[in-house]
C-alpha atoms as a PDB file:
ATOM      1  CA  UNK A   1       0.000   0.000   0.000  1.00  0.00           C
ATOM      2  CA  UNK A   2       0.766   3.931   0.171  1.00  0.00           C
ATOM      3  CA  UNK A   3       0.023   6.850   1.244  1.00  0.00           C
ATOM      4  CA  UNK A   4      -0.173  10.114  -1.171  1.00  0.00           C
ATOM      5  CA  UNK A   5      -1.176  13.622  -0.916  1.00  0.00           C
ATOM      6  CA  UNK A   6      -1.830  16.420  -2.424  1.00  0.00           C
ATOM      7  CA  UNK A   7      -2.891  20.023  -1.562  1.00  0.00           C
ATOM      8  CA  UNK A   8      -4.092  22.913  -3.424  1.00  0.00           C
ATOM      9  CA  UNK A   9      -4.168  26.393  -1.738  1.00  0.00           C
ATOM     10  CA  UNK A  10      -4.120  30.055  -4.132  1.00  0.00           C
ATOM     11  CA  UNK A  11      -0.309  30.363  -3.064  1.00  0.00           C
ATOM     12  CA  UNK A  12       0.209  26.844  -4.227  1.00  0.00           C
ATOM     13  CA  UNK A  13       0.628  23.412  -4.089  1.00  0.00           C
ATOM     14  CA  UNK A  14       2.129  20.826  -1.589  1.00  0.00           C
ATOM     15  CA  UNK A  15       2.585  17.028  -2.777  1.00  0.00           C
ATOM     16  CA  UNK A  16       4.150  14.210  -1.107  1.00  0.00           C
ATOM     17  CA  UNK A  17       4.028  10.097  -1.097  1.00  0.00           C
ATOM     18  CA  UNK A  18       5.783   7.780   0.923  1.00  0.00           C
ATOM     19  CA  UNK A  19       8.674   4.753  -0.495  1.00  0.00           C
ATOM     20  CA  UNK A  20       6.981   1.683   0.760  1.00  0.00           C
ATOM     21  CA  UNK A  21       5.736  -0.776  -1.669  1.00  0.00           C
ATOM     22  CA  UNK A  22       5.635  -4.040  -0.096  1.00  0.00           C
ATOM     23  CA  UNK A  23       5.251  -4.878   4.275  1.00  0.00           C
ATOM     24  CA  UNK A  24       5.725  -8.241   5.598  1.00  0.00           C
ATOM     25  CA  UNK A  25       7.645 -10.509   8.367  1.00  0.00           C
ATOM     26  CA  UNK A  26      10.732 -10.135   5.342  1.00  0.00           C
ATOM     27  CA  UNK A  27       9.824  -8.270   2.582  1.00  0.00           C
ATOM     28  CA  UNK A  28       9.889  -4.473   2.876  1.00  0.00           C
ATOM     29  CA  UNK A  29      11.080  -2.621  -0.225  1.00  0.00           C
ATOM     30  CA  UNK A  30      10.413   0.594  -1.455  1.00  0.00           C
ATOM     31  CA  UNK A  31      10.400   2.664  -4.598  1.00  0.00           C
ATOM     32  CA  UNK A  32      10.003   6.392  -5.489  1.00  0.00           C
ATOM     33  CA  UNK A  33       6.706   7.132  -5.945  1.00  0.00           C
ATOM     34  CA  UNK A  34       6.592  11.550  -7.093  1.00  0.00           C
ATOM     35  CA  UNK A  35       8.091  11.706 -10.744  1.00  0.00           C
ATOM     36  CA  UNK A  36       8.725  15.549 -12.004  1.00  0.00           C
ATOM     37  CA  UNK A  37       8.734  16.809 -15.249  1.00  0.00           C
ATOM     38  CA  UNK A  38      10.021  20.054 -15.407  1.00  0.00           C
ATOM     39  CA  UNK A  39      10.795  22.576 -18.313  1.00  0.00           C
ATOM     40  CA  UNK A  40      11.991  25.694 -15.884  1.00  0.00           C
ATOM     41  CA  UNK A  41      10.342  28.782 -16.731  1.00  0.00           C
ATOM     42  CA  UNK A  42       7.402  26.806 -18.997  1.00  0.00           C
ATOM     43  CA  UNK A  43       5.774  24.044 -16.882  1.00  0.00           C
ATOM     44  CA  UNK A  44       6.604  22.133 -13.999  1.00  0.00           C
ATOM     45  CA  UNK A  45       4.475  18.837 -13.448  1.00  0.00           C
ATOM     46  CA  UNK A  46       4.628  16.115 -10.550  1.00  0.00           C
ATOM     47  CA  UNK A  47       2.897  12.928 -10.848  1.00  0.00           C
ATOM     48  CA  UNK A  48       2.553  10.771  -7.487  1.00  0.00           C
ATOM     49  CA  UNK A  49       1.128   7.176  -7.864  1.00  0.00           C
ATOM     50  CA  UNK A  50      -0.551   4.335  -5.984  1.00  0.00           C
ATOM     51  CA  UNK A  51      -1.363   0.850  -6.440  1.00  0.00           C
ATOM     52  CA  UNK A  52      -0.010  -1.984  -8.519  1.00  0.00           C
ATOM     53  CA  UNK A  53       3.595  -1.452  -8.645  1.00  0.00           C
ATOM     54  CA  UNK A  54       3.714  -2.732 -12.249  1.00  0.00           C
ATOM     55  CA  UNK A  55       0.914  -0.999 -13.396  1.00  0.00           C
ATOM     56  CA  UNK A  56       2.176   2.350 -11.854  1.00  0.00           C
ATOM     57  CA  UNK A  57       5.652   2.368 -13.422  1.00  0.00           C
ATOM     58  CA  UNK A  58       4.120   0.938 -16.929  1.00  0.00           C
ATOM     59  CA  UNK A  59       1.863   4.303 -16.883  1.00  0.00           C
ATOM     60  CA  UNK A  60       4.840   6.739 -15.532  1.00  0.00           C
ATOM     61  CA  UNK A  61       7.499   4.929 -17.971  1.00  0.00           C
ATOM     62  CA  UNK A  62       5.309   5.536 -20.886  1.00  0.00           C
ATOM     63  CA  UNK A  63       4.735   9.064 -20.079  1.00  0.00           C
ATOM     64  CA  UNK A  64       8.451   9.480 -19.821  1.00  0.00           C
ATOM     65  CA  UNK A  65       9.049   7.817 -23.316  1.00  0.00           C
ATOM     66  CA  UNK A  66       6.915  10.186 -24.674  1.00  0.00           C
ATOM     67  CA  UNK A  67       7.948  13.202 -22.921  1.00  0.00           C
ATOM     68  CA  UNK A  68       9.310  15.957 -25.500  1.00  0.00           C
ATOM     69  CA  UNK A  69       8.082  13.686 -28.794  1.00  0.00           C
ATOM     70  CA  UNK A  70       4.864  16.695 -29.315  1.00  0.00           C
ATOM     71  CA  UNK A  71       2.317  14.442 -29.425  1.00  0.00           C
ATOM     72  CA  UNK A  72      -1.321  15.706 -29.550  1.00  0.00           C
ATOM     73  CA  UNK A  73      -3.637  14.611 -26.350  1.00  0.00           C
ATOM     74  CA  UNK A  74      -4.043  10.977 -26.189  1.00  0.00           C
ATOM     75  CA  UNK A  75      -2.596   7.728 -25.559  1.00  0.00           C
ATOM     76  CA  UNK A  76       0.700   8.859 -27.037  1.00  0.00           C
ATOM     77  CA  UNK A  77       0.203  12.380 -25.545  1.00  0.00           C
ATOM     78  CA  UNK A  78       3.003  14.295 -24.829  1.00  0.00           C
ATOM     79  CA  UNK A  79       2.686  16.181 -21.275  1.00  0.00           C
ATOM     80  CA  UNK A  80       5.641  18.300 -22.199  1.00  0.00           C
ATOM     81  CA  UNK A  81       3.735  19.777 -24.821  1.00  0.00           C
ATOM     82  CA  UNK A  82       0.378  19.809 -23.086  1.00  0.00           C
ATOM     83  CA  UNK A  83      -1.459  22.889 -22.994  1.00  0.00           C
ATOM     84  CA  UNK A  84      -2.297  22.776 -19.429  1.00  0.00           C
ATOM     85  CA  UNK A  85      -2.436  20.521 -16.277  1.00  0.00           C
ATOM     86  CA  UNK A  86      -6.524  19.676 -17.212  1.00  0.00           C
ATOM     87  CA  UNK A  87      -4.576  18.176 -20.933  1.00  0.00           C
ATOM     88  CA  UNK A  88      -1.694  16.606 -18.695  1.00  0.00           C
ATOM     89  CA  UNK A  89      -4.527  14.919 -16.678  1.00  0.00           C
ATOM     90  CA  UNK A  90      -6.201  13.199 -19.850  1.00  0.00           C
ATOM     91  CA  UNK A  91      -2.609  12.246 -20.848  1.00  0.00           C
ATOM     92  CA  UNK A  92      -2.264   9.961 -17.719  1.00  0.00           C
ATOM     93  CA  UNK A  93      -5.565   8.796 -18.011  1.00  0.00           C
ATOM     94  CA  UNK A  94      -5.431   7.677 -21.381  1.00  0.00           C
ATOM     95  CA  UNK A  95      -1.639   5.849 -20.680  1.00  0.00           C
ATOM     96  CA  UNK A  96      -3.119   3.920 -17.560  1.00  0.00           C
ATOM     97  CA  UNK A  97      -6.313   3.140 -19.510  1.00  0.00           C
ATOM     98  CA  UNK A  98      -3.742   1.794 -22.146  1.00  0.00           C
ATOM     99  CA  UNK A  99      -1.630   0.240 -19.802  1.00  0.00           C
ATOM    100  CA  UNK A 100      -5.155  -1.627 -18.210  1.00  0.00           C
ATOM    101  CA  UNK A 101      -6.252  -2.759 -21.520  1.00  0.00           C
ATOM    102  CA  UNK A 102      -2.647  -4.627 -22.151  1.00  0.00           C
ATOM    103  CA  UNK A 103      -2.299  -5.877 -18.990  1.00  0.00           C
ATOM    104  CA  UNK A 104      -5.810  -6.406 -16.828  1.00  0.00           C
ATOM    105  CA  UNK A 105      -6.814 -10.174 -17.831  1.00  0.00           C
ATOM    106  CA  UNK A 106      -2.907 -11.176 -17.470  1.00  0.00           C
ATOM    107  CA  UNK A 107      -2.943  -9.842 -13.527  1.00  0.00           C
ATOM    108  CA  UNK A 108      -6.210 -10.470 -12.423  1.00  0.00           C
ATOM    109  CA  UNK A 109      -5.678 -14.281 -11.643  1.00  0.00           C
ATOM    110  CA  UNK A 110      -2.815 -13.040  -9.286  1.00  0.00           C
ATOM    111  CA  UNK A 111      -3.764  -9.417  -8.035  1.00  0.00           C
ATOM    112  CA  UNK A 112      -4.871  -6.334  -8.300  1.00  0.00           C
ATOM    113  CA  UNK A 113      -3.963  -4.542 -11.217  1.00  0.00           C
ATOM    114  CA  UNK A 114      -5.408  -1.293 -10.693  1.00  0.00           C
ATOM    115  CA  UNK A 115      -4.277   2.437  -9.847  1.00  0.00           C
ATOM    116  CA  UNK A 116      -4.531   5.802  -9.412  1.00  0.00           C
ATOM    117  CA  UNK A 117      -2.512   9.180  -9.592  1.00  0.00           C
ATOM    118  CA  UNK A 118      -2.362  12.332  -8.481  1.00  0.00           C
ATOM    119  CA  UNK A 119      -1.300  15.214 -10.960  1.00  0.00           C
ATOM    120  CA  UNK A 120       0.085  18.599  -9.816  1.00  0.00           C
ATOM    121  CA  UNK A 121       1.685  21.564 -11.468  1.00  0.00           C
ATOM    122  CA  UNK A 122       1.329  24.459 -13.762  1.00  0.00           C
ATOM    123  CA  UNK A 123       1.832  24.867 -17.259  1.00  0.00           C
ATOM    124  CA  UNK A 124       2.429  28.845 -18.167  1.00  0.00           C
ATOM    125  CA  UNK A 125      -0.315  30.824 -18.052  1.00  0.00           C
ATOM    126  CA  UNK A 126      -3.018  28.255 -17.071  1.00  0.00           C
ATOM    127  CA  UNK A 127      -2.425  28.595 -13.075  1.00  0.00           C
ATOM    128  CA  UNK A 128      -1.523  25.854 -10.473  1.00  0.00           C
ATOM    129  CA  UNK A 129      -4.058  22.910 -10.465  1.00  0.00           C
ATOM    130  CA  UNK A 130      -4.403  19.530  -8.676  1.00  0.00           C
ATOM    131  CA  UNK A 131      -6.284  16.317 -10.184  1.00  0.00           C
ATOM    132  CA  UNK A 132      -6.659  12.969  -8.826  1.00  0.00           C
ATOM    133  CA  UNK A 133      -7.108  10.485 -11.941  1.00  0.00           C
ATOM    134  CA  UNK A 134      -9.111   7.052 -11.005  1.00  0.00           C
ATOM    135  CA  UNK A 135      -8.462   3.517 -12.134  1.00  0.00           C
ATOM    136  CA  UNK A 136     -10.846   3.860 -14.883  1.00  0.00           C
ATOM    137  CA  UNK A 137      -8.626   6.553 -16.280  1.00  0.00           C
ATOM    138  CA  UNK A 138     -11.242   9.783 -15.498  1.00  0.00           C
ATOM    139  CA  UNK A 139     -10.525  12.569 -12.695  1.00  0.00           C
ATOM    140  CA  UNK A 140     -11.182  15.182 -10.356  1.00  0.00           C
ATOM    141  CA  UNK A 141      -9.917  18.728 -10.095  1.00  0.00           C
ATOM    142  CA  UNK A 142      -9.393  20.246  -6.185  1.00  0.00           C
ATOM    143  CA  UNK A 143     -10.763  23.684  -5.418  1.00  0.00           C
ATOM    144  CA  UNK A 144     -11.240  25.674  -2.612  1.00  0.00           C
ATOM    145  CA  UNK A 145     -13.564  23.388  -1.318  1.00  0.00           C
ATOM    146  CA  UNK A 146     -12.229  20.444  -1.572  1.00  0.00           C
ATOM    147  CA  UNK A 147      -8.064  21.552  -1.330  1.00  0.00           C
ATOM    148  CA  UNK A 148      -6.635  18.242  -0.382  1.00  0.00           C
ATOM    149  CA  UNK A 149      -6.659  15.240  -2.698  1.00  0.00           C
ATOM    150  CA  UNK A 150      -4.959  11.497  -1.170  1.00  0.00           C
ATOM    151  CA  UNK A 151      -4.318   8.231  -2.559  1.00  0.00           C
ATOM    152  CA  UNK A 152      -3.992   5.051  -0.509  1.00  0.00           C
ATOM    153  CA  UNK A 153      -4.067   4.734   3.201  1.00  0.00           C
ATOM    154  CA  UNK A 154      -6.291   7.783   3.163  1.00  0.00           C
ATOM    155  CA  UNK A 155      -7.690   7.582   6.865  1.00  0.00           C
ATOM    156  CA  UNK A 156      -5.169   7.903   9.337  1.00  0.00           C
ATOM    157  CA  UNK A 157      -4.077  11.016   7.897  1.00  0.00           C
ATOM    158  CA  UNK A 158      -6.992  13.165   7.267  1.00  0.00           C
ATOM    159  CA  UNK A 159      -8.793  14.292  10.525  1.00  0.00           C
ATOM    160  CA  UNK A 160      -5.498  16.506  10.671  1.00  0.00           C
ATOM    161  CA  UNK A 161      -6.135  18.182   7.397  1.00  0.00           C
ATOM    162  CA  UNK A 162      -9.581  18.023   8.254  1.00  0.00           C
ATOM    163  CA  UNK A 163      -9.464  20.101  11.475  1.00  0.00           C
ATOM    164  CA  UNK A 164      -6.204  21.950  10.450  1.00  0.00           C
ATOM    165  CA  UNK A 165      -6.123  23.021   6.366  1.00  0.00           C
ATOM    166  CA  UNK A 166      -7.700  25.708   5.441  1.00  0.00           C
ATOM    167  CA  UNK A 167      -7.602  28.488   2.385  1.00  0.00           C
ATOM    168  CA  UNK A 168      -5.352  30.637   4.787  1.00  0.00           C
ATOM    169  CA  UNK A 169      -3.181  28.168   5.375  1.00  0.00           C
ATOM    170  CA  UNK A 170       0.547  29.061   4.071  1.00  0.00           C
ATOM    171  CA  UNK A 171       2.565  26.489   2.211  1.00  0.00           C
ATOM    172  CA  UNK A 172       5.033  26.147   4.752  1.00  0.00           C
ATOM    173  CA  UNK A 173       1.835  25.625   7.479  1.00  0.00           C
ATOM    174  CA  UNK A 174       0.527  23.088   4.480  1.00  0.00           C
ATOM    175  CA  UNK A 175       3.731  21.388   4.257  1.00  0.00           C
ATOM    176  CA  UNK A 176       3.789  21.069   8.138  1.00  0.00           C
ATOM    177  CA  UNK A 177       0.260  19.262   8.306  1.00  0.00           C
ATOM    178  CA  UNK A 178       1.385  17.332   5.501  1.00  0.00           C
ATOM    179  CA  UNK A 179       4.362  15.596   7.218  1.00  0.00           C
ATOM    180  CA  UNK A 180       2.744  15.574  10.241  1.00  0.00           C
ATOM    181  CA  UNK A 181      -0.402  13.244   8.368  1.00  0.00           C
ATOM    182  CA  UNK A 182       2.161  11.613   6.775  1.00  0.00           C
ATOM    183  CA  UNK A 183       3.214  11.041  11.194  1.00  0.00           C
ATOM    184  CA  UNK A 184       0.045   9.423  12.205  1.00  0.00           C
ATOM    185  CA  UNK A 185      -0.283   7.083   8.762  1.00  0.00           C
ATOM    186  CA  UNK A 186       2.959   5.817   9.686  1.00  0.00           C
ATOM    187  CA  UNK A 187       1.955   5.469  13.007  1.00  0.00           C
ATOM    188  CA  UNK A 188      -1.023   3.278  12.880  1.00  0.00           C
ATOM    189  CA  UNK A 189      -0.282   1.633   9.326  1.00  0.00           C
ATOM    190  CA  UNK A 190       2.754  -0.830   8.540  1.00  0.00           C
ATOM    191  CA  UNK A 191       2.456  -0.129   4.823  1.00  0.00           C
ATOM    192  CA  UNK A 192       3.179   3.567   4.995  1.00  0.00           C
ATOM    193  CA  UNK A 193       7.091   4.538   5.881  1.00  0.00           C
ATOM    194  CA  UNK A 194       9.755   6.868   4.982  1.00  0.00           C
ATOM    195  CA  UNK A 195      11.173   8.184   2.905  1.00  0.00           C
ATOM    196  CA  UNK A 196       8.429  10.755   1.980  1.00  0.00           C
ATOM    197  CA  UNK A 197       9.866  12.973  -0.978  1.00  0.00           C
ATOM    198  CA  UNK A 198       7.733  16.088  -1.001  1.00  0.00           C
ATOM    199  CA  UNK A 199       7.385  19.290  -3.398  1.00  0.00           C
ATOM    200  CA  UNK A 200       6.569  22.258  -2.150  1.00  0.00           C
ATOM    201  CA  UNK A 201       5.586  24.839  -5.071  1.00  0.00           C
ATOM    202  CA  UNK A 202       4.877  28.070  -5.327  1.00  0.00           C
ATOM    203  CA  UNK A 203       2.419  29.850  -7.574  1.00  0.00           C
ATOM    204  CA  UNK A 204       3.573  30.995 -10.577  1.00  0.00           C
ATOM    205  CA  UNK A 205       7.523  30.119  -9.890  1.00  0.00           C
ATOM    206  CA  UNK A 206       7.381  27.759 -12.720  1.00  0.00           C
ATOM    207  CA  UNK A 207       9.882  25.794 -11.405  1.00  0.00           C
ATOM    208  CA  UNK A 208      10.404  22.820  -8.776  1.00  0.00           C
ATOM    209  CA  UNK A 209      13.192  24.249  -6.777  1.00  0.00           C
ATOM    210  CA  UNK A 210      11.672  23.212  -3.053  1.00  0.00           C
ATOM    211  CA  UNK A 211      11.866  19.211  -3.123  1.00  0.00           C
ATOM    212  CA  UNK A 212      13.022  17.427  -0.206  1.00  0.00           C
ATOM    213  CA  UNK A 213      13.227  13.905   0.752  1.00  0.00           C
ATOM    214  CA  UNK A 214      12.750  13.064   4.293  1.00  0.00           C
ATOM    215  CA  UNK A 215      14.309   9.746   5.726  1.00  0.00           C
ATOM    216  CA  UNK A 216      13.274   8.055   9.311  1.00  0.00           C
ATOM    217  CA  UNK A 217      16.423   9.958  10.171  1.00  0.00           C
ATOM    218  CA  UNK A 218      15.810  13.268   9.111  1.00  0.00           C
ATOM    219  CA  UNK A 219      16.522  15.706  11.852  1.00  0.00           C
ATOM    220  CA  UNK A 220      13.437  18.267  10.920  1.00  0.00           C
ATOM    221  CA  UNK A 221      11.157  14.900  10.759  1.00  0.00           C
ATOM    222  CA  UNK A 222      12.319  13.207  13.815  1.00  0.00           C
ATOM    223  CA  UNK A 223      12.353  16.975  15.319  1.00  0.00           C
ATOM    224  CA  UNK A 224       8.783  17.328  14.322  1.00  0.00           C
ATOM    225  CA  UNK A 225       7.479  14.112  15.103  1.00  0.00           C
ATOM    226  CA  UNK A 226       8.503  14.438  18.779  1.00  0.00           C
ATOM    227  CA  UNK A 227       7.533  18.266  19.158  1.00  0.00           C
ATOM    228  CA  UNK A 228       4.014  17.420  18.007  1.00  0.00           C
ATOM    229  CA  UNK A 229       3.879  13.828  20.119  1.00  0.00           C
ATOM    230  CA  UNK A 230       4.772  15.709  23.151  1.00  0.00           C
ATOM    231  CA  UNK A 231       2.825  18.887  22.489  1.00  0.00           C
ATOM    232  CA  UNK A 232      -0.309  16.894  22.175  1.00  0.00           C
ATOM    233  CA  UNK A 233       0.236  14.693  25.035  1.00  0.00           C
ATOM    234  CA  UNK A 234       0.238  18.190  27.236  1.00  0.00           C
ATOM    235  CA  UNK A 235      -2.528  19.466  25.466  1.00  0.00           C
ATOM    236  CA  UNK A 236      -4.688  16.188  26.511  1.00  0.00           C
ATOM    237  CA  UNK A 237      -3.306  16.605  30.065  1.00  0.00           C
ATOM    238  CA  UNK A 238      -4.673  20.183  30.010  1.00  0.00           C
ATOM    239  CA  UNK A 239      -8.211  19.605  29.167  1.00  0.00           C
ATOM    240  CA  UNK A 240     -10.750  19.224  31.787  1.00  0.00           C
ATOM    241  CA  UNK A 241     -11.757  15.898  32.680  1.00  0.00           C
ATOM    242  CA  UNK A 242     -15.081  14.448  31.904  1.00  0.00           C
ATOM    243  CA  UNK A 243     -18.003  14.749  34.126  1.00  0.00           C
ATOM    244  CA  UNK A 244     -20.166  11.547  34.887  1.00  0.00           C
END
C-alpha cells in the first residue's frame, strides 16, 4: 500500500508520497513514488502514484518515453507539450487506460492490477491545479472546497487536514500538516514509511526548486514528530476531565 497527498491552496501546491511498496515478516522494499517533469520557466508537473507497482511504473514509464516527442492529447500524448495541467490529466488517463487494456486479464488471476494518480503543477499561463485520476482513467480537479486530494491509506491522515487546512493556510503551514499526516499514517499503518519525498511549489515560480526527501532519520522529521507527540500529550493533560 501507500500513502499520497496532495494540496491545493491560491499560493500553491504541496505534494508528497511515501517509499513503501511491499510490508511483511521479510519483505519491505520501497520505490520512489513523485516523478517531475520540469521545463523551468514553462511548466513544472509532478505525478505521485498508488497501487499496482507494475501498473504504476508501466503508466509513468510511458509518459516518460513520450515526454518531449509533441504528441497531440491521447494515448501517445506528450505532457511536455500539453497545454495545461486539465490536458496533462487526460494524458495519464489515457496511458493507464492503455496500460489496463494490455495488462488487466494477465494480472487479475494473481492481483490487483489497478491504480490511481495524483497530478500537480502548472503549465504557463493556465495557473496551479491539482487532479486525482481514477483507475478507470477519469478525474477530479481540487478547489477551494475540496483543497486536499490522497491516494492510498487515506484515513489515518486526514482528521489533521480536516481540522487543520484551510484556504489561509501558508505552504510552509501546508507542508507542516502534511508531514505531520504523513506522522500518524505511519503510526497506525505498517504499509506507509519513509522516505516521503515532497514538493513544495509556489504559484507561478514555474519551477520545482523546493523538493526534499525526508528519511526516518531526518533531523526536521524526527524533530517534528517528537515536538508534536509531546505537544499533544500536554494538550490532553490540560483539558478538563469528563463529568459523569
Amino acid at each position: 500500500m501507500t500513502y499520497c497527498l496532495g494540496i491545493w491552496l491560491p499560493t500553491g501546491l504541496v505534494l508528497a508520497s511515501d517509499s513503501r511498496t511491499s510490508a511483511g515478516v521479510d519483505q519491505i522494499s520501497t520505490v520512489k513514488k513523485l516523478a517531475l517533469f520540469e521545463k523551468p520557466g514553462e511548466r513544472v508537473v509532478a505525478i505521485l502514484s498508488a497501487g499496482n507497482l507494475a501498473t504504476t511504473q508501466a503508466v509513468i514509464s510511458m509518459i516518460r518515453q513520450n515526454a518531449g516527442g509533441g504528441g497531440a492529447v491521447g494515448p501517445e500524448g506528450d505532457i511536455l507539450a500539453a497545454r495545461s495541467l486539465f490536458d496533462v490529466a487526460q494524458i495519464v488517463g489515457s496511458v493507464l487506460r492503455e496500460v489496463m487494456r494490455l495488462n488487466r486479464s494477465f494480472v487479475e488471476p494473481y492481483g490487483d492490477p489497478s491504480a490511481s494518480f495524483l497530478v500537480g503543477g502548472q503549465i504557463a499561463e493556465d495557473g496551479h491545479r491539482l487532479f486525482q485520476v481514477y483507475s478507470a482513467g477519469n478525474f477530479v480537479e481540487a478547489s477551494s472546497r475540496n483543497p486536499f486530494l490522497q491516494l492510498g491509506e487515506t484515513k489515518y491522515g486526514k482528521p489533521i487536514l480536516d481540522r487543520a487546512l484551510t484556504m489561509r493556510s501558508g505552504l510552509d503551514e501546508a507542508a507542516k500538516l502534511a508531514l505531520l499526516s504523513f506522522d500518524a499514517t505511519i503510526r497506525s499503518n505498517l504499509s506507509v514509511a519513509p522516505p516521503i519525498d515532497l514538493l513544495r511549489y509556489e504559484a507561478g515560480s514555474l519551477k520545482a526548486a523546493q523538493l526534499a526527501k525526508f528519511t526516518a532519520q531526518h533531523p526536521y522529521w524526527a524533530d517534528l514528530r517528537e515536538r508534536y507527540s509531546t505537544g499533544l500529550s500536554q494538550l490532553v493533560e490540560s483539558l478538563p476531565e469528563p463529568r459523569f
